[in-house]
Protein backbone atom coordinates (compact mmCIF):
# COMPACT_ATOMS: atom_id res chain seq x y z
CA UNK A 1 0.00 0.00 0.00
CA UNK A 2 0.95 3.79 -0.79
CA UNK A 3 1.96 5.69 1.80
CA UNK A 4 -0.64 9.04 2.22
CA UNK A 5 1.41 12.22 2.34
CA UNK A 6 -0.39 14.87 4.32
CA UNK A 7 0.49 17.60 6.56
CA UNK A 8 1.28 16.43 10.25
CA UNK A 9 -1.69 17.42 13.33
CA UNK A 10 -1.98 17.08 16.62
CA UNK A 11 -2.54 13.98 17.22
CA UNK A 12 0.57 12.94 15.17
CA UNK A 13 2.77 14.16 17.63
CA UNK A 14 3.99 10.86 19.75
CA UNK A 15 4.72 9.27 16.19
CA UNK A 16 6.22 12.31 14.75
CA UNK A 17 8.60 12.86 17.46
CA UNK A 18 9.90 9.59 17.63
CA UNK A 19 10.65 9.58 13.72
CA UNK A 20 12.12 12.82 14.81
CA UNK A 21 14.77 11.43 17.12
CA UNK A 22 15.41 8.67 14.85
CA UNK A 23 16.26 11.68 12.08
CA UNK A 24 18.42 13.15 14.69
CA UNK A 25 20.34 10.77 16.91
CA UNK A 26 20.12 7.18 14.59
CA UNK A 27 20.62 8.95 11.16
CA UNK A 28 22.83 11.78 11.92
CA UNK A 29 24.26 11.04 15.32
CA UNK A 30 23.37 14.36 16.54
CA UNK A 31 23.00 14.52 20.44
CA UNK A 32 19.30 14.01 21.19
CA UNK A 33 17.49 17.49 22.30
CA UNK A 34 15.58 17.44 25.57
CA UNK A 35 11.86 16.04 25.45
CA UNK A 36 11.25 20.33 26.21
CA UNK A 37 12.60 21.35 23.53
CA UNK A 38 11.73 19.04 20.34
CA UNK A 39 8.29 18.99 21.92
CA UNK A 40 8.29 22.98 21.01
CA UNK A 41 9.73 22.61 17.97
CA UNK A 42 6.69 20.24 16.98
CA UNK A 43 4.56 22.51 18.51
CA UNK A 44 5.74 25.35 16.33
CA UNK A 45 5.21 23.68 13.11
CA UNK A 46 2.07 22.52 14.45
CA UNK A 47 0.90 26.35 14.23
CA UNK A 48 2.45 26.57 10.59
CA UNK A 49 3.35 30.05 10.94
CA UNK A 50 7.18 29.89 10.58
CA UNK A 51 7.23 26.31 9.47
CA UNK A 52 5.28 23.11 8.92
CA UNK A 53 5.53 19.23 8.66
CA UNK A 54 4.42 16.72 5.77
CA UNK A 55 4.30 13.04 7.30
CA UNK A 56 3.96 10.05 5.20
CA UNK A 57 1.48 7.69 6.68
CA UNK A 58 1.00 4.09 6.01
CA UNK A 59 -1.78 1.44 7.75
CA UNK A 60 -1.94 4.60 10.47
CA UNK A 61 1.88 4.66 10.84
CA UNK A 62 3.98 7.53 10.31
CA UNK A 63 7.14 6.62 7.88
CA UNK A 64 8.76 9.78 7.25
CA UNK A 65 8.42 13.63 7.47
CA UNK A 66 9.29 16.91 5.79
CA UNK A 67 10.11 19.84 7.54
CA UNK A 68 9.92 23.52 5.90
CA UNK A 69 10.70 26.65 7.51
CA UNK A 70 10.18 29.76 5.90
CA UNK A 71 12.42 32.81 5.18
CA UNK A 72 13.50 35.23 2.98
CA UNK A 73 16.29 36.02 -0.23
CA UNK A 74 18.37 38.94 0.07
CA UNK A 75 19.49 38.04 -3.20
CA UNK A 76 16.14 37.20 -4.62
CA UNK A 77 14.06 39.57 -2.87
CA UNK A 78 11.66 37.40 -2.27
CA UNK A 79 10.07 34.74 0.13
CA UNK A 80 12.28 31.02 0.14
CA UNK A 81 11.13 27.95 1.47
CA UNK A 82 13.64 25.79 3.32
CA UNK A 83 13.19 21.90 3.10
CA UNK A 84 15.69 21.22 6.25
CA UNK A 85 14.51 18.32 6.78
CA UNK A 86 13.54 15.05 4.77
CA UNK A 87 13.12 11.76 6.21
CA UNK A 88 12.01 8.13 5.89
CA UNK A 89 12.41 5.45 8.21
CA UNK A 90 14.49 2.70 7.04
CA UNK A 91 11.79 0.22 6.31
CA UNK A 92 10.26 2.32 4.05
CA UNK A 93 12.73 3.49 2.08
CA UNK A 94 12.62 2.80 -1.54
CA UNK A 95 8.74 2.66 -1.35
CA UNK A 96 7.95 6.44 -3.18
CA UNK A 97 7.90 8.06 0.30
CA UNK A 98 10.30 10.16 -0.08
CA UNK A 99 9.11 11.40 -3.70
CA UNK A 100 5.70 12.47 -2.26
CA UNK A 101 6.94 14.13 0.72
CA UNK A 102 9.48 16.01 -1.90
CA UNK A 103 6.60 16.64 -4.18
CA UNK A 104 4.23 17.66 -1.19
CA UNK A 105 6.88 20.35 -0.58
CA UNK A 106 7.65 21.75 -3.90
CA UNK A 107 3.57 21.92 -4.33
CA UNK A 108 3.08 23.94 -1.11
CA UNK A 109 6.43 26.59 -2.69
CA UNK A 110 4.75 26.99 -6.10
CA UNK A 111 0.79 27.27 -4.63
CA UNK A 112 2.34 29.89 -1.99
CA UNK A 113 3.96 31.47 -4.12
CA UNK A 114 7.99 31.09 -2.87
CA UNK A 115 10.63 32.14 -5.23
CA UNK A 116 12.14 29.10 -4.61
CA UNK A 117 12.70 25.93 -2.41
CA UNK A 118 16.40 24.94 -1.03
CA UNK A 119 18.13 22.46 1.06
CA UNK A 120 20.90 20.73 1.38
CA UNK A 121 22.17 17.16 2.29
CA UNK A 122 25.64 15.86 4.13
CA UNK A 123 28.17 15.74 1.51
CA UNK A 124 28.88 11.75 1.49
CA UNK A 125 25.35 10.90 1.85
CA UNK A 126 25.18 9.60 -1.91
CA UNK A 127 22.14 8.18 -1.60
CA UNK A 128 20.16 11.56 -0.82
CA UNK A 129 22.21 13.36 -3.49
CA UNK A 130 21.24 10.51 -6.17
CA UNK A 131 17.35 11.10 -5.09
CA UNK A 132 17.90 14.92 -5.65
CA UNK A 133 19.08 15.03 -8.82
CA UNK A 134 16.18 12.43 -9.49
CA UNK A 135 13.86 14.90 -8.62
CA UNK A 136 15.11 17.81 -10.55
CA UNK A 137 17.36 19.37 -7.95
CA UNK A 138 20.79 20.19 -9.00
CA UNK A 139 23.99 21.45 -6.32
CA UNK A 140 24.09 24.95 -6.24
CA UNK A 141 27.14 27.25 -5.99
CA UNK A 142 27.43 28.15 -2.34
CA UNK A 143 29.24 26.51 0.62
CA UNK A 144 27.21 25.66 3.32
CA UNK A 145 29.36 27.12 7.24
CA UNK A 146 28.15 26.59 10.60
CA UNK A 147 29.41 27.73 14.13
């Protein structure tokens, strides 16, 4: 069966966050944020003001999520979309997931009218780069620094 791509609610916040810390500590060994504080990042993008979530939902299980935040373009001057985040569990992947939750998020730029949509991946994760370029994206210019 499909997964259904939809934007996340309320009541998919127990699944969401776990997916969430899988995303952060599994896949990217970050440190894992206090309960506090990924609970109000949820609740944030719950209120879709500066951000929202698409989940991918299969037999009433969340598989993956999409995370956009929104911002501006000096350069552009013009509203951007950020996709910072885009994720499918590992038992899932492979299955189209990842296609509609891209596809949910490049709908949502071009109905809202964003000038355009960015992200960016870790550079030896070949696998997310190959998907990318699958789906029309292509490695822009810049350098991407963090402190």
């Amino acid at each position: 069966m499909e997964a259904i791509i939809r934007m996340s609610n309320k009541g998919d916040e127990p699944q969401l966050k776990a997916l969430m810390l899988q995303y952060i500590v599994d896949f990217y060994k970050s440190p894992k944020p206090s309960d506090q504080k990924l609970d109000d990042l949820i609740a944030v993008l719950m209120e879709r003001e500066q951000g929202l979530q698409f989940v991918a939902e299969q037999d009433g299980t969340l598989k993956g999520f999409a995370t956009l935040y929104f911002t501006y373009s000096t350069t552009r001057a013009d509203k951007i979309v950020v996709m910072n985040d885009l994720y499918v569990a590992e038992d899932s992947r492979g299955s189209g997931a990842a296609a509609g939750l891209f596809q949910a998020c490049k709908r949502y730029a071009d109905e809202y009218g964003y000038a355009a949509m960015l992200w960016e991946t870790a550079e030896d994760n070949q696998r997310a780069q190959r998907f990318y370029e699958k789906m029309g994206g292509h490695k822009g210019d810049f350098l991407t620094y963090s402190i």
